[in-house]
Protein backbone atom coordinates (compact mmCIF):
# COMPACT_ATOMS: atom_id res chain seq x y z
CA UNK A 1 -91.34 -28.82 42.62
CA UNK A 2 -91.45 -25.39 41.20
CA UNK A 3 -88.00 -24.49 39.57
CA UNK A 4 -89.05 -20.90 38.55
CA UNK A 5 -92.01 -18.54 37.77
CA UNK A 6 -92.42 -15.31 36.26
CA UNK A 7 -93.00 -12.18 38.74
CA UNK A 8 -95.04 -10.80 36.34
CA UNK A 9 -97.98 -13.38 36.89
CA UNK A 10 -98.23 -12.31 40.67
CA UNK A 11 -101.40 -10.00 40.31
CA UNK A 12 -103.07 -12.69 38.31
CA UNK A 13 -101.88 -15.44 40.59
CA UNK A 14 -103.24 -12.95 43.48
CA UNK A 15 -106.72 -12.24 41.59
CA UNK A 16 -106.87 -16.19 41.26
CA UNK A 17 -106.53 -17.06 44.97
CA UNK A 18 -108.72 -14.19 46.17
CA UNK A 19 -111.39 -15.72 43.48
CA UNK A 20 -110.47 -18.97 44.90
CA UNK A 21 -110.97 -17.93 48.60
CA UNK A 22 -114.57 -17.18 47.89
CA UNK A 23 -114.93 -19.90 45.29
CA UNK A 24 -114.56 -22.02 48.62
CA UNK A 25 -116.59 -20.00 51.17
CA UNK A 26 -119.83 -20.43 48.61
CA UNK A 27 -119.51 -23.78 47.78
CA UNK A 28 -116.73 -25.75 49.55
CA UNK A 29 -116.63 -28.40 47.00
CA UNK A 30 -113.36 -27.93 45.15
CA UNK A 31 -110.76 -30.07 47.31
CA UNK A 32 -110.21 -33.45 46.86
CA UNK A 33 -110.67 -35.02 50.72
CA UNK A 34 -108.98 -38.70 50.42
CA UNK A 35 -107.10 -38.99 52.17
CA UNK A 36 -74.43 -47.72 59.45
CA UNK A 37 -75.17 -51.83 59.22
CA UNK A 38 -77.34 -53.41 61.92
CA UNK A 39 -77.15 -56.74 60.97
CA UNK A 40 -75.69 -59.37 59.14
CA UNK A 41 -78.89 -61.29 58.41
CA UNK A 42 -78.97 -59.63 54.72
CA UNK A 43 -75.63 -60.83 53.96
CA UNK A 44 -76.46 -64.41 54.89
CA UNK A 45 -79.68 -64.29 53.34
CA UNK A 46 -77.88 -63.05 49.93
CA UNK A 47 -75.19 -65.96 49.99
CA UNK A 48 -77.22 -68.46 51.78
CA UNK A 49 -77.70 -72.10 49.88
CA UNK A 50 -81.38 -72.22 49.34
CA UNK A 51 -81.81 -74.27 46.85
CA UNK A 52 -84.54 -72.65 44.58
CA UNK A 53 -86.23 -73.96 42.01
CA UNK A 54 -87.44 -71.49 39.65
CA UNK A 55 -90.93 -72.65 37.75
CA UNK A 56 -91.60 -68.58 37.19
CA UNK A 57 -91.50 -68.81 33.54
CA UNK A 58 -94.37 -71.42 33.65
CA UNK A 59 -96.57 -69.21 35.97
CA UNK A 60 -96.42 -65.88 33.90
CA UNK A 61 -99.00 -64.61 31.97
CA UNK A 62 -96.73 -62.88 29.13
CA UNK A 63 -97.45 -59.34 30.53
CA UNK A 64 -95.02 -58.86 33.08
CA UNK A 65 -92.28 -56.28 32.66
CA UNK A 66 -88.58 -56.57 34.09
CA UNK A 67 -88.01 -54.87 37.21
CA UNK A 68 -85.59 -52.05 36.44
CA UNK A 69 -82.07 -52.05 37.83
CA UNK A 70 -81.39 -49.85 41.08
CA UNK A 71 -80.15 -46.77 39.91
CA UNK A 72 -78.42 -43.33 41.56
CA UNK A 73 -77.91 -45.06 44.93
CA UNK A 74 -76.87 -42.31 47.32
CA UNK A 75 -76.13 -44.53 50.15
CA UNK A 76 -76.52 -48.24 51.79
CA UNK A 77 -78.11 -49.06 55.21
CA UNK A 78 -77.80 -52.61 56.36
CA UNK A 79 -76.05 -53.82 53.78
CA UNK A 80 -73.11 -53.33 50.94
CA UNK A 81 -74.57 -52.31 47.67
CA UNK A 82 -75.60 -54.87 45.01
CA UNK A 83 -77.77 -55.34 41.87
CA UNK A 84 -81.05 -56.85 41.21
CA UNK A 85 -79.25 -58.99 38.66
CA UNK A 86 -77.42 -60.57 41.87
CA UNK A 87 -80.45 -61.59 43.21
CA UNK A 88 -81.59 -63.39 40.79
CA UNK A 89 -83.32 -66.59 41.89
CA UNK A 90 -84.68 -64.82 44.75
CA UNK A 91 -88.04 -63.59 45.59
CA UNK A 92 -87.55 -59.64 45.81
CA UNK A 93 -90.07 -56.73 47.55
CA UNK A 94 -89.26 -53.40 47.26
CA UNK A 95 -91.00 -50.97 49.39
CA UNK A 96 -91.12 -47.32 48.36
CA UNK A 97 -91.12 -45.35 51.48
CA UNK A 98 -89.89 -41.47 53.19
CA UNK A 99 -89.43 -41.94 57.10
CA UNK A 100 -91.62 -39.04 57.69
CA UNK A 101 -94.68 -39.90 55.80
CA UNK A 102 -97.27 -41.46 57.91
CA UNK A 103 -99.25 -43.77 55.79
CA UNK A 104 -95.03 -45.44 54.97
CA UNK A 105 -94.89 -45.76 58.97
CA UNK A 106 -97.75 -47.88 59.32
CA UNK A 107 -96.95 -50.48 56.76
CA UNK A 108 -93.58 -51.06 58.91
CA UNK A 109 -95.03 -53.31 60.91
CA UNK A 110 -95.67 -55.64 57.86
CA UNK A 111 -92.57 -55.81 56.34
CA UNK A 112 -90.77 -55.90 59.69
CA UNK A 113 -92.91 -59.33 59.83
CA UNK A 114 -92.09 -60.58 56.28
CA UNK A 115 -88.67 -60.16 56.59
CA UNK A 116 -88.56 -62.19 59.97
CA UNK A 117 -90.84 -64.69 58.49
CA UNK A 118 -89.25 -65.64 54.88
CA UNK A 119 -85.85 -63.76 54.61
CA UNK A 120 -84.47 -67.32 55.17
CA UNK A 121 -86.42 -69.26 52.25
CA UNK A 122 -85.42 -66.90 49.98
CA UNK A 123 -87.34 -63.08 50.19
CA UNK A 124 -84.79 -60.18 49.98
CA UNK A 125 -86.73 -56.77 51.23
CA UNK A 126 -85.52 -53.32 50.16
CA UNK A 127 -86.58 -50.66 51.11
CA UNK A 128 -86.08 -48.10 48.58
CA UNK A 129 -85.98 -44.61 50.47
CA UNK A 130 -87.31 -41.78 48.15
CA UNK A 131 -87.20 -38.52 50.12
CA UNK A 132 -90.44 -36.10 50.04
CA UNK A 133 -88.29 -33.49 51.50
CA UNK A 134 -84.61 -32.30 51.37
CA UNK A 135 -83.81 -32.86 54.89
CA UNK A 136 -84.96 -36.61 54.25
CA UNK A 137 -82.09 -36.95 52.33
CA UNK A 138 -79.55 -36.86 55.20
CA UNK A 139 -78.20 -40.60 55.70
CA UNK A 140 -77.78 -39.94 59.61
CA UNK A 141 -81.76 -38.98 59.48
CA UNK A 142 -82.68 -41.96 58.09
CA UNK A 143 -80.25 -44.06 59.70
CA UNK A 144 -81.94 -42.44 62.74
CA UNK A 145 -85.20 -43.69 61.74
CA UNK A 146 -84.01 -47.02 60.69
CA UNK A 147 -83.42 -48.14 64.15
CA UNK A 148 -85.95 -46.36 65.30
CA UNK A 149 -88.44 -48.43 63.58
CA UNK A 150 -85.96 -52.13 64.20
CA UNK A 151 -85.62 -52.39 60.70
CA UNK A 152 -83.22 -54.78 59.29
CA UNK A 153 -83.56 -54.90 56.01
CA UNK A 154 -81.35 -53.16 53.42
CA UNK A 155 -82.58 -49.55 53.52
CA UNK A 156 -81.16 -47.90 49.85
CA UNK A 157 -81.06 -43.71 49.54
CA UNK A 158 -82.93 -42.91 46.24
CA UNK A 159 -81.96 -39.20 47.26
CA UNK A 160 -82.52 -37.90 43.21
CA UNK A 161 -85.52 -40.32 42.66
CA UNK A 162 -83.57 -41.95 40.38
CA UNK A 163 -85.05 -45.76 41.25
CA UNK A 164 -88.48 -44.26 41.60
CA UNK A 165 -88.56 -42.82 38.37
CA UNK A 166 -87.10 -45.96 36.38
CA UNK A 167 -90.17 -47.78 38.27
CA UNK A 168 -92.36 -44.77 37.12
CA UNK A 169 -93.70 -44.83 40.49
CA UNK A 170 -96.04 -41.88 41.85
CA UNK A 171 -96.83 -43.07 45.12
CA UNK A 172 -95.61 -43.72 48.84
CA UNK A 173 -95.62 -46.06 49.82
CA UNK A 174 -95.82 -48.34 47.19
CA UNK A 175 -94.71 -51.81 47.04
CA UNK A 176 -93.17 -54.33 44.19
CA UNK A 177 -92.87 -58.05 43.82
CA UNK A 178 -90.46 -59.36 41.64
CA UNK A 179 -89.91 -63.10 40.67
CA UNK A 180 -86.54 -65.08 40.98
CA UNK A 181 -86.25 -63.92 36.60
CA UNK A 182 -86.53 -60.23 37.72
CA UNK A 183 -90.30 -59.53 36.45
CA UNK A 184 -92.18 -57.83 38.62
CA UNK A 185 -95.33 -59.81 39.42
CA UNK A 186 -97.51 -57.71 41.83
CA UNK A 187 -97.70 -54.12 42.71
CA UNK A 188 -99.85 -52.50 45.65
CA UNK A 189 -99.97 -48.93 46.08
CA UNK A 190 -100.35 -46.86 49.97
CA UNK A 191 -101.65 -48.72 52.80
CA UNK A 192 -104.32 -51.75 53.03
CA UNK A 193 -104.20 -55.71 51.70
CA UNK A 194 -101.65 -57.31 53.81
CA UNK A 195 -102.92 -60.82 53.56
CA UNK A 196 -103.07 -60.23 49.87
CA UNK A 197 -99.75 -59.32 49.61
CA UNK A 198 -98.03 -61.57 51.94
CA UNK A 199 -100.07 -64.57 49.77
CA UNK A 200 -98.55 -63.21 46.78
CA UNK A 201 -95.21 -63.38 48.38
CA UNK A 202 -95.95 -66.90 49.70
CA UNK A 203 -97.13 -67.98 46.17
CA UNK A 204 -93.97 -66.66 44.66
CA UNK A 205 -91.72 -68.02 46.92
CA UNK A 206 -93.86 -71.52 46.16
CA UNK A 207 -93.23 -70.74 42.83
CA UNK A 208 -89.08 -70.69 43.41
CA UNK A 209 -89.47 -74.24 44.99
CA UNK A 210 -89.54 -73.35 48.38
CA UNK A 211 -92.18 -74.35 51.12
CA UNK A 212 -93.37 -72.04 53.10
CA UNK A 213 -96.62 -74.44 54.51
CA UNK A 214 -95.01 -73.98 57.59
CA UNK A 215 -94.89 -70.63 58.14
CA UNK A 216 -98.22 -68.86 59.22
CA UNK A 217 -99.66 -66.15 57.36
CA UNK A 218 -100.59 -63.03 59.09
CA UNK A 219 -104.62 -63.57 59.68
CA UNK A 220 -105.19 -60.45 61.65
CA UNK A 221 -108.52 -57.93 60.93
CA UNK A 222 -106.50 -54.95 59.17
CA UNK A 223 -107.54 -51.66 60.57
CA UNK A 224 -110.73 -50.06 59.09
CA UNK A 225 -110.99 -46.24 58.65
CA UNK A 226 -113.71 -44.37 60.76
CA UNK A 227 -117.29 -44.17 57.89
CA UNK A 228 -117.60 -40.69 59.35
CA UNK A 229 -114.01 -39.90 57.95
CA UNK A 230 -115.78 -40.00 54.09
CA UNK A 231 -119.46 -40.33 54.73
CA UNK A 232 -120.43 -36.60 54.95
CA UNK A 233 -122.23 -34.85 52.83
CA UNK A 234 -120.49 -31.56 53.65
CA UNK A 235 -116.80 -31.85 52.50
CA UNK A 236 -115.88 -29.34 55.15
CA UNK A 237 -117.01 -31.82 57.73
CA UNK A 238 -114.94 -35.13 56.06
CA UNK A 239 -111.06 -35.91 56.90
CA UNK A 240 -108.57 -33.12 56.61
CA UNK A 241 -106.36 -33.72 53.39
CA UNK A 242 -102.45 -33.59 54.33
CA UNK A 243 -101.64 -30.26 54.48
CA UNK A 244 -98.52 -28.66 52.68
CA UNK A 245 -96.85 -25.34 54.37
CA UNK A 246 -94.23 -24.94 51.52
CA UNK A 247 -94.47 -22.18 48.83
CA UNK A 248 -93.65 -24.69 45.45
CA UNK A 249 -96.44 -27.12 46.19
CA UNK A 250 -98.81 -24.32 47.11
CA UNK A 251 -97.80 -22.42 44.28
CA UNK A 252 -98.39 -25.30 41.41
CA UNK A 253 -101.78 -26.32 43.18
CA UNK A 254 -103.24 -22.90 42.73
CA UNK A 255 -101.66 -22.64 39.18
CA UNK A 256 -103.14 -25.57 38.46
CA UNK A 257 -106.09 -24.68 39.43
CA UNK A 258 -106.65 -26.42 43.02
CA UNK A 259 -107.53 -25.26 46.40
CA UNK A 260 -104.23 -24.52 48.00
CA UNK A 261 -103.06 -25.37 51.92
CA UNK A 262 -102.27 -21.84 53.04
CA UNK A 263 -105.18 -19.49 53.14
CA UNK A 264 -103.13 -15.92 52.81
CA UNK A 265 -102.99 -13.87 49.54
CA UNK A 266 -99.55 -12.38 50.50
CA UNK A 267 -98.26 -15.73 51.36
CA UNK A 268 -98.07 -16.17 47.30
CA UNK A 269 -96.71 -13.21 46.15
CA UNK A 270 -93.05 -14.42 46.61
CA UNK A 271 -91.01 -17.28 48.36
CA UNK A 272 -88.29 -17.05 50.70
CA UNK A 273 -89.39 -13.58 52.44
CA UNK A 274 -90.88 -12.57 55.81
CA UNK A 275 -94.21 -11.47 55.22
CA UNK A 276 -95.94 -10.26 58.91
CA UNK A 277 -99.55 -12.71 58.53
CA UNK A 278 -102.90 -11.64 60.50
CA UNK A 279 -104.89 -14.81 61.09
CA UNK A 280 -108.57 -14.48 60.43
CA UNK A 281 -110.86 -15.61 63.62
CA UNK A 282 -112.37 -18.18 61.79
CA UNK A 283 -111.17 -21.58 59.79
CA UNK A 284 -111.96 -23.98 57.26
CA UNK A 285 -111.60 -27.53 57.07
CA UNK A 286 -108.62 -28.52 54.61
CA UNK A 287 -106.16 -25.23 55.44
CA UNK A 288 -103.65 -23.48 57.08
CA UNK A 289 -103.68 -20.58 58.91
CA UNK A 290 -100.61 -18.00 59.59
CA UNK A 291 -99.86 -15.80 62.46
CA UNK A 292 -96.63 -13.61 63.07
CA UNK A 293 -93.68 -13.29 60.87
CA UNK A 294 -92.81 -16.18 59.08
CA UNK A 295 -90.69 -17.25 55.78
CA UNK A 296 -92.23 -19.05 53.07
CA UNK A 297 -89.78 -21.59 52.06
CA UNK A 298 -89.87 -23.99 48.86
CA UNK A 299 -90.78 -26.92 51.19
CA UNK A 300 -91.77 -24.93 54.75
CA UNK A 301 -93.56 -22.44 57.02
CA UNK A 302 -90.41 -21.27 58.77
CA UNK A 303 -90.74 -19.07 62.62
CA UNK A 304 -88.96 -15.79 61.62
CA UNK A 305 -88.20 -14.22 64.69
CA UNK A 306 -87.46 -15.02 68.45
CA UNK A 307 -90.51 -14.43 70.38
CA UNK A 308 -91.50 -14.51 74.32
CA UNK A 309 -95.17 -15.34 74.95
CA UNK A 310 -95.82 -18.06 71.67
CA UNK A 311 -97.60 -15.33 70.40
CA UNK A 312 -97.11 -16.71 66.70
CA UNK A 313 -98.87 -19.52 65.53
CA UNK A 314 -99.91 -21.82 62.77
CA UNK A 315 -103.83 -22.88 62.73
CA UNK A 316 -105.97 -25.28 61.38
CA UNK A 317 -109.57 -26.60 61.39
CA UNK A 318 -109.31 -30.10 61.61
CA UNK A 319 -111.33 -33.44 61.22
CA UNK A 320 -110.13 -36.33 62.37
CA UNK A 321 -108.86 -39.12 64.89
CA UNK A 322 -104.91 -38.26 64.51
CA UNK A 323 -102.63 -35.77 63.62
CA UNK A 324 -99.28 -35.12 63.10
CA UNK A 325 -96.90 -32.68 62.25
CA UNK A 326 -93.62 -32.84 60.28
CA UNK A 327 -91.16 -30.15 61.80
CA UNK A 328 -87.38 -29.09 61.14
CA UNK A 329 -84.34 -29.06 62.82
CA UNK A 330 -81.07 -27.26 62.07
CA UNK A 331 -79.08 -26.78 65.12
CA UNK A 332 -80.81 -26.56 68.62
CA UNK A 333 -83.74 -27.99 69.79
CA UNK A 334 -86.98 -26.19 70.62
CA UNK A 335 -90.57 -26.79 72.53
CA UNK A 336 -93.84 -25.92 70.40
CA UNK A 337 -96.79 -25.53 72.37
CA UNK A 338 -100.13 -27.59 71.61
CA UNK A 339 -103.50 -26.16 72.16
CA UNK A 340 -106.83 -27.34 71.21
CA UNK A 341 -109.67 -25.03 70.69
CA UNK A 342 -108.17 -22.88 73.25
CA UNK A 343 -106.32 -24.95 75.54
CA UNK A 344 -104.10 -27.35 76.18
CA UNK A 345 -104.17 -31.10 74.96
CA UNK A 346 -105.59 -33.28 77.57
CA UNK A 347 -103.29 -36.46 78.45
CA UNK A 348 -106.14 -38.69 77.02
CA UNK A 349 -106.43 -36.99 73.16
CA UNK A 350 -102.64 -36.57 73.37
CA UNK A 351 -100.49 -38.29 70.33
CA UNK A 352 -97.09 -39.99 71.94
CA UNK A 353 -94.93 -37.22 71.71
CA UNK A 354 -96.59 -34.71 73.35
CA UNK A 355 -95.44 -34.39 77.30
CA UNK A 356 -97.10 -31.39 79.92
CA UNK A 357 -95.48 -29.24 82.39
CA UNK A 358 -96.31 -28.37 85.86
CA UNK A 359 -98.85 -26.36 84.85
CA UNK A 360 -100.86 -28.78 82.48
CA UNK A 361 -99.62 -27.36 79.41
CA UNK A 362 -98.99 -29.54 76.07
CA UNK A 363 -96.07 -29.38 74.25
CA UNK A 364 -93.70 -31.18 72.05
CA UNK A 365 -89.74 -31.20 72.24
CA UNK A 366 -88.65 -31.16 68.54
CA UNK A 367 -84.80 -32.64 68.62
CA UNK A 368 -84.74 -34.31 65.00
CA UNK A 369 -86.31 -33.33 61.20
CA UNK A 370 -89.08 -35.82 61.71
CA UNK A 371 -92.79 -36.52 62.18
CA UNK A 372 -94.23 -35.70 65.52
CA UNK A 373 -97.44 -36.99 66.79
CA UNK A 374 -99.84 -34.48 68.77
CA UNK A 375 -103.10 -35.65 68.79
CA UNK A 376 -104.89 -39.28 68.98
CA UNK A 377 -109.11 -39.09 69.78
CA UNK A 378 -110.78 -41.52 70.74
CA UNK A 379 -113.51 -40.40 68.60
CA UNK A 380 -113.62 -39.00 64.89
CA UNK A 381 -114.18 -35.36 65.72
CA UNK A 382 -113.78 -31.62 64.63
CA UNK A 383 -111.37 -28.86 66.75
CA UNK A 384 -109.01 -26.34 66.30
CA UNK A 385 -105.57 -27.07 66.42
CA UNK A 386 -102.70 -23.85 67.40
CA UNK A 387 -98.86 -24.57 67.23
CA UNK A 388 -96.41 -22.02 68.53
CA UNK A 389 -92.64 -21.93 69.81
CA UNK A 390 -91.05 -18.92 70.70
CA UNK A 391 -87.71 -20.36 68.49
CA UNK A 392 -86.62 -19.07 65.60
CA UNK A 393 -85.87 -22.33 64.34
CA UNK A 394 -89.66 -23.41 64.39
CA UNK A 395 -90.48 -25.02 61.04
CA UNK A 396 -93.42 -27.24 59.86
CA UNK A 397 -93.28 -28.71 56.64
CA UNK A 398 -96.91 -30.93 56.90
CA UNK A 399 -99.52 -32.49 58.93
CA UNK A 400 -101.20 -35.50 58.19
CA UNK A 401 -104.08 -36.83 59.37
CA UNK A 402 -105.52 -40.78 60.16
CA UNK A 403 -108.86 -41.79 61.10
CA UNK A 404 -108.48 -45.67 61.53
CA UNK A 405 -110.69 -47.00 64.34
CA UNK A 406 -108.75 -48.59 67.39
């Protein structure tokens, strides 16, 4: 995150976006497309009399690296705190996760199942929460989201990256394996290769002298991403990146040279202010679009003013099957209003947490700092996208986008 700049570079950071701007109009080929305790079963797992016998040392190559202690713990889900070093002579995954972040969300599923599977012959999941944003830092948000998602697995709050950064990890979510010594054996990084993880589980838990032949490995087809999500030839035309609204990481990607998320030359000339936006009539893939008053926050977009008729709005131009937002909350809850190209969301391209009134209108009820999900196509496809609320406390912080067929 940005921790200062110089006001003096805001003409050439100004002359650099408006090059930028038609840098991307010419040749559209500068962005990078790729897109409290619940249970006890911990406890028994972590004191339970497995006997395991540890043939690690045998199996390792010589390469492996210890698994760094947990570090700068800002709170325990699930469980009291302990060390690595105190589970030694267990099988250990640590999953690198943010409760708002999409591609985290659907690996839940997975671990949800490993943990049920082999907590009892000798696996101990973490899940090592590293917040993206501020608000993910709040133990009642993520407690929130813990049962949410049924998970019952210790859940640790790496609130100042602490953990992250001793792994030198760069990625969510990201997953390690560690042996019953403490060396971490296998590492996968975002979403993908179940089978292959849960056989390197298997094989370590094997390894600690523990059967697991009967057990059944998950054999399921893993969801495959859409061809037309990557396949074009026109990058304008291929999956929508995730989208940032906040002024730091818009501010270091133009610095740096990239194709920023919000397409407005005032928007950069300082954070934290209301700046009055005119949206053009027209959008491109792989940006946002501002109209009204709004603040530009380190991390947000942020509604500036009470309003009557939703007449502000954020716009994109998206591809893709899904989308979703990530939105604030501070005190009271608010409705946004959905439209695509124009109108509102029908019930069958709706994304769960989108309801209609009388009148056939789409909207979503935000009540929590979360991720919301507004639209799920049946096909991989190309529309506008408007979000409004007539709240002042209206705040999007990202959307993400999927494309995996059903």
């Amino acid at each position: 995150m940005v921790k200062g700049y110089a006001l003096a570079s805001r003409d050439h950071t100004l002359l650099s976006l408006s090059a930028l701007v038609l840098l991307l109009i010419i040749s559209c080929t500068s962005i990078n497309s790729d897109t409290g305790s619940q249970s006890d079963s911990f406890a028994d797992n972590l004191n339970s009399d497995v006997e395991l016998r540890n043939n690690s040392e045998d199996a390792r190559t010589g390469d492996e690296i210890m698994a760094p202690e947990l570090t700068g713990i800002a709170g325990w889900i699930n469980s009291d705190p302990f060390t690595l070093e105190k589970l030694r002579g267990k099988v250990v995954l640590i999953d690198v996760w943010t409760y708002t972040c999409v591609n985290c969300i659907r690996t839940l599923p997975y671990l949800r199942d490993w943990h049920s599977k082999y907590a009892e012959s000798g696996l101990v999941v973490i899940g090592l929460h590293s917040p993206e944003f501020e608000f993910e830092k709040h133990e009642s948000n993520v407690i929130s989201a813990t049962l949410n998602y049924d998970l019952k697995y210790p859940i640790l709050l790496d609130n100042d990256m602490d953990t992250w950064r001793a792994l030198n990890n760069q990625f969510w979510p990201a997953k390690y394996l560690i042996d019953g010594d403490g060396y971490i054996r296998y590492t996968h990084f975002g979403e993908g290769d179940y089978l292959e993880t849960e056989l390197q589980i298997r094989a370590l838990l094997e390894e600690s002298g523990v059967s697991v032949s009967s057990i059944e490995p998950n054999l399921e087809s893993e969801r495959t991403i859409d061809p037309l999500a990557r396949m074009s030839n026109d990058i304008m035309k291929r999956q929508t990146r995730e989208l940032y609204a906040g002024f730091d990481r818009n501010y270091v990607t133009l610095q740096q040279g990239g194709a920023p998320y919000v397409m407005h030359v005032e928007y950069y000339s300082e954070p934290n202010i209301d700046i009055d936006y005119q949206s053009p009539r027209e959008y491109l893939n792989h940006h946002i679009y501002v109209q009204g008053l709004w603040r530009n926050t380190s991390e947000s977009l942020k509604h500036a003013r009470y309003t009557e008729n939703y007449e502000d709005y954020l716009a994109i131009n998206f591809f893709a099957r899904t989308v979703n937002v990530v939105m604030g909350f501070e005190n009271k809850s608010y409705d946004v209003k959905v439209t695509m190209n124009g109108f509102p969301v029908s019930k069958s391209h709706s994304g769960e947490d989108v309801w209609h009134d009388e009148d056939g209108n789409s909207f979503v009820t935000v009540s929590s700092a979360d991720m919301y999900r507004l639209i799920n196509l049946p096909e991989f496809e190309g529309h506008e996208l408007k979000i409004s609320s007539n709240s002042s406390e209206f705040e999007v912080f990202a959307y993400t986008f999927g494309s995996y067929l059903d």
